[in-house]
N, C-alpha and C. Protein backbone atom coordinates (compact mmCIF):
# COMPACT_ATOMS: atom_id res chain seq x y z
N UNK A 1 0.84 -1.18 0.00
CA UNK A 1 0.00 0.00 0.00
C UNK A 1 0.88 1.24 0.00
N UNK A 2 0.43 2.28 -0.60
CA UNK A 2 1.35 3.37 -0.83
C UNK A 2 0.42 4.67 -0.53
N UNK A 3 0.71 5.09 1.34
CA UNK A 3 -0.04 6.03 1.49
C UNK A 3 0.48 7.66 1.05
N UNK A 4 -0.35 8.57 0.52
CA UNK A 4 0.11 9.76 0.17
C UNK A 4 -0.26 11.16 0.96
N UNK A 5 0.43 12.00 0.98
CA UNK A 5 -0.32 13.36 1.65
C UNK A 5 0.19 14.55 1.20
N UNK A 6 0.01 15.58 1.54
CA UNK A 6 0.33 16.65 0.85
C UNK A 6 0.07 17.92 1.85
N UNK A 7 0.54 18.97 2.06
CA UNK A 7 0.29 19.94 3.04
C UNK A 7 0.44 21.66 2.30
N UNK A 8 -0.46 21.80 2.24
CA UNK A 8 0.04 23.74 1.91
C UNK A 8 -0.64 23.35 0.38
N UNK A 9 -1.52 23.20 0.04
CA UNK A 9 -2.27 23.49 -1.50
C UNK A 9 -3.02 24.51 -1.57
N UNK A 10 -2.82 24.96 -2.62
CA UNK A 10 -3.33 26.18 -2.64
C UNK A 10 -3.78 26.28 -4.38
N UNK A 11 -4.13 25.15 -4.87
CA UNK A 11 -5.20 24.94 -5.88
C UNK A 11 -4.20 25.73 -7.07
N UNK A 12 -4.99 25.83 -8.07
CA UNK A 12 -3.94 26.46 -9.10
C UNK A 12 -3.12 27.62 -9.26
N UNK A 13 -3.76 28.52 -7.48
CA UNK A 13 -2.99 29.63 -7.57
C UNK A 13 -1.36 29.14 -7.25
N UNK A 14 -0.77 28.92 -7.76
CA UNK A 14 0.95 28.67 -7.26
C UNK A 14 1.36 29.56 -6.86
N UNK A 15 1.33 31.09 -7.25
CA UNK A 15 1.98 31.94 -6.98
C UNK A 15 1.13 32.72 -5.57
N UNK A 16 0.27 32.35 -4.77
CA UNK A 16 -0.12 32.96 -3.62
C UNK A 16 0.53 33.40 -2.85
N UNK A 17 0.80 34.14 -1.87
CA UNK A 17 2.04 34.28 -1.32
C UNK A 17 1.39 34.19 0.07
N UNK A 18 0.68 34.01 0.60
CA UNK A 18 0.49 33.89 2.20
C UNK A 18 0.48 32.00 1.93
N UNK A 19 0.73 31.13 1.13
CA UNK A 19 1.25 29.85 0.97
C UNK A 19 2.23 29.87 0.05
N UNK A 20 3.43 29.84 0.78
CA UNK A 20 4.84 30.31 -0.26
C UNK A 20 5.37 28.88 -0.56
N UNK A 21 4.78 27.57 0.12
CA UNK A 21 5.31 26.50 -0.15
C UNK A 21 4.12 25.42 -0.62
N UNK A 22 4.50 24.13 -0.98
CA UNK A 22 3.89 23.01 -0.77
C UNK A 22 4.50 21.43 -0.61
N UNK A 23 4.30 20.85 0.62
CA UNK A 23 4.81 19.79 0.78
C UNK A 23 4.02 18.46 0.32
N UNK A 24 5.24 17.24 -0.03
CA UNK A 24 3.95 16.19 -0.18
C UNK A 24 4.96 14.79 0.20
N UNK A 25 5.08 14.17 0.66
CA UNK A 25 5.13 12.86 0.68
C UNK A 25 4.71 11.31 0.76
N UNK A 26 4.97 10.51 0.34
CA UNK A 26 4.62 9.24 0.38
C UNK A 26 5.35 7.82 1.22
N UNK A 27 4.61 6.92 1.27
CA UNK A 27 5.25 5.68 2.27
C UNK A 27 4.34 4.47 1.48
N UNK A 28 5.84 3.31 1.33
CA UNK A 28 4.81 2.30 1.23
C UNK A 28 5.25 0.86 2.27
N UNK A 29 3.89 0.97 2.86
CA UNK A 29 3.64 0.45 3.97
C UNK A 29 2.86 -0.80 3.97
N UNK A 30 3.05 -1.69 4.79
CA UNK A 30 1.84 -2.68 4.53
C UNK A 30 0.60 -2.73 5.83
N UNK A 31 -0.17 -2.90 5.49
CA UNK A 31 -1.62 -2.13 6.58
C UNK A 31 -1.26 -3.07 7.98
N UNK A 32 -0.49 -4.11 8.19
CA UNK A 32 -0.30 -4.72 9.64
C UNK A 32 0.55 -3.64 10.47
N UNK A 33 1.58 -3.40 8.99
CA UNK A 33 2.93 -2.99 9.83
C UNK A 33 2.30 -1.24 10.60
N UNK A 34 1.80 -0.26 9.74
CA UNK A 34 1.26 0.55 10.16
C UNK A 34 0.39 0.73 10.90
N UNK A 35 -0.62 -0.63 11.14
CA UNK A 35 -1.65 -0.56 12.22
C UNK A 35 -0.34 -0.50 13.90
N UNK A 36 0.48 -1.54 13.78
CA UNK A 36 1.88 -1.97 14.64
C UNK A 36 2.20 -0.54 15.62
N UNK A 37 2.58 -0.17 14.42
CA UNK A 37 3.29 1.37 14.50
C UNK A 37 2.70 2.35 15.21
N UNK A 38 1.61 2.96 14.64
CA UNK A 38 0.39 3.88 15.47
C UNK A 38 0.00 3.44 16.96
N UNK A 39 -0.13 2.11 16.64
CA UNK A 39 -0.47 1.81 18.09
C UNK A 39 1.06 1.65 19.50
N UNK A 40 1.65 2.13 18.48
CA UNK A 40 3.09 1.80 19.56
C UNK A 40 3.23 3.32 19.77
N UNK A 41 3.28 3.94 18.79
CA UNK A 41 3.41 5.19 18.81
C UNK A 41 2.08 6.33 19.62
N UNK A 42 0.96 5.92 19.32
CA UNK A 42 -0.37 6.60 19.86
C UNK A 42 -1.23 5.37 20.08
N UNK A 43 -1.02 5.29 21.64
CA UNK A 43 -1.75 4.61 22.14
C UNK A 43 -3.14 4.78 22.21
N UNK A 44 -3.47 6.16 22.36
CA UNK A 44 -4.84 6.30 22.58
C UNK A 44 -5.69 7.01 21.46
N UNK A 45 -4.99 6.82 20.31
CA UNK A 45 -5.57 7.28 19.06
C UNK A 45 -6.93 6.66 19.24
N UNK A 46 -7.93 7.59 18.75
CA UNK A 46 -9.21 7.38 18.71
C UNK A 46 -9.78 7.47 16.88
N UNK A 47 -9.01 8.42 16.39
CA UNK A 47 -9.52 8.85 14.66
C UNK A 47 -8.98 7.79 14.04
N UNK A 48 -9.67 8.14 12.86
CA UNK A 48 -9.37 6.51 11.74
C UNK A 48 -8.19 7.23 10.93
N UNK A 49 -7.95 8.08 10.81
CA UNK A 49 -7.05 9.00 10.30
C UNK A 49 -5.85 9.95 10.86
N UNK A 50 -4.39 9.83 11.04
CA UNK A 50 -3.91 10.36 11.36
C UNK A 50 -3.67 11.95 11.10
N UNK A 51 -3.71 12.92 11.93
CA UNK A 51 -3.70 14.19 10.93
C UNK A 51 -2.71 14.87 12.32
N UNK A 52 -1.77 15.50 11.60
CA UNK A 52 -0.80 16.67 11.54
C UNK A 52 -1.72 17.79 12.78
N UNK A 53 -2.69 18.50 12.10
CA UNK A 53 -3.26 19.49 12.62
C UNK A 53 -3.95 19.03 13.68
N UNK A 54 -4.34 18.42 14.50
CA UNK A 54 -4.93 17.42 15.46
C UNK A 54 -4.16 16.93 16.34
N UNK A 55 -2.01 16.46 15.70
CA UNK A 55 -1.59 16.37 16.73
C UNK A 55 -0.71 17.24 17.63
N UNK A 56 -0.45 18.60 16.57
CA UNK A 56 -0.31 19.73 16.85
C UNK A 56 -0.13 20.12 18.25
N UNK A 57 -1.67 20.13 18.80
CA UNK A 57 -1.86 20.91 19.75
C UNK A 57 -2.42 20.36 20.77
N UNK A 58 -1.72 18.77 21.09
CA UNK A 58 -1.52 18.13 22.15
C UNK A 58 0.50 17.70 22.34
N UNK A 59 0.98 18.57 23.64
CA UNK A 59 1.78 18.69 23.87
C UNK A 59 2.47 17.17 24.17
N UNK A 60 1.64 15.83 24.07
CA UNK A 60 2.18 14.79 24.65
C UNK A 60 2.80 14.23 22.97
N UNK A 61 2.08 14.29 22.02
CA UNK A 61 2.45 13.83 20.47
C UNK A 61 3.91 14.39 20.04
């Protein structure tokens, strides 16, 4: 499985400037090894989805 993400889009404007960047990367993972992982890593994950902005602004992540 080859999960993807991307951060800072800003649709066809490229040249916006209050989003001066855009990031994106990928992983390929197999769904045991990543279930493994999360749960070693965030024990008390509750979302089906990991997200960036969510773990932000808990000081324990």
């Amino acid at each position: 499985m080859f999960a993807i993400d991307e951060s800072g889009y800003t649709g066809y404007d490229l040249l916006n400037k209050s989003q001066q960047w855009q990031g994106a990367c990928a992983i390929n993972i197999d769904d045991d090894d990543a279930r493994h992982l999360i749960k070693q890593h965030f024990p008390r994950l509750q979302a089906s989805e990991l997200k960036f902005s969510s773990f932000k602004r808990r000081d324990g992540n």
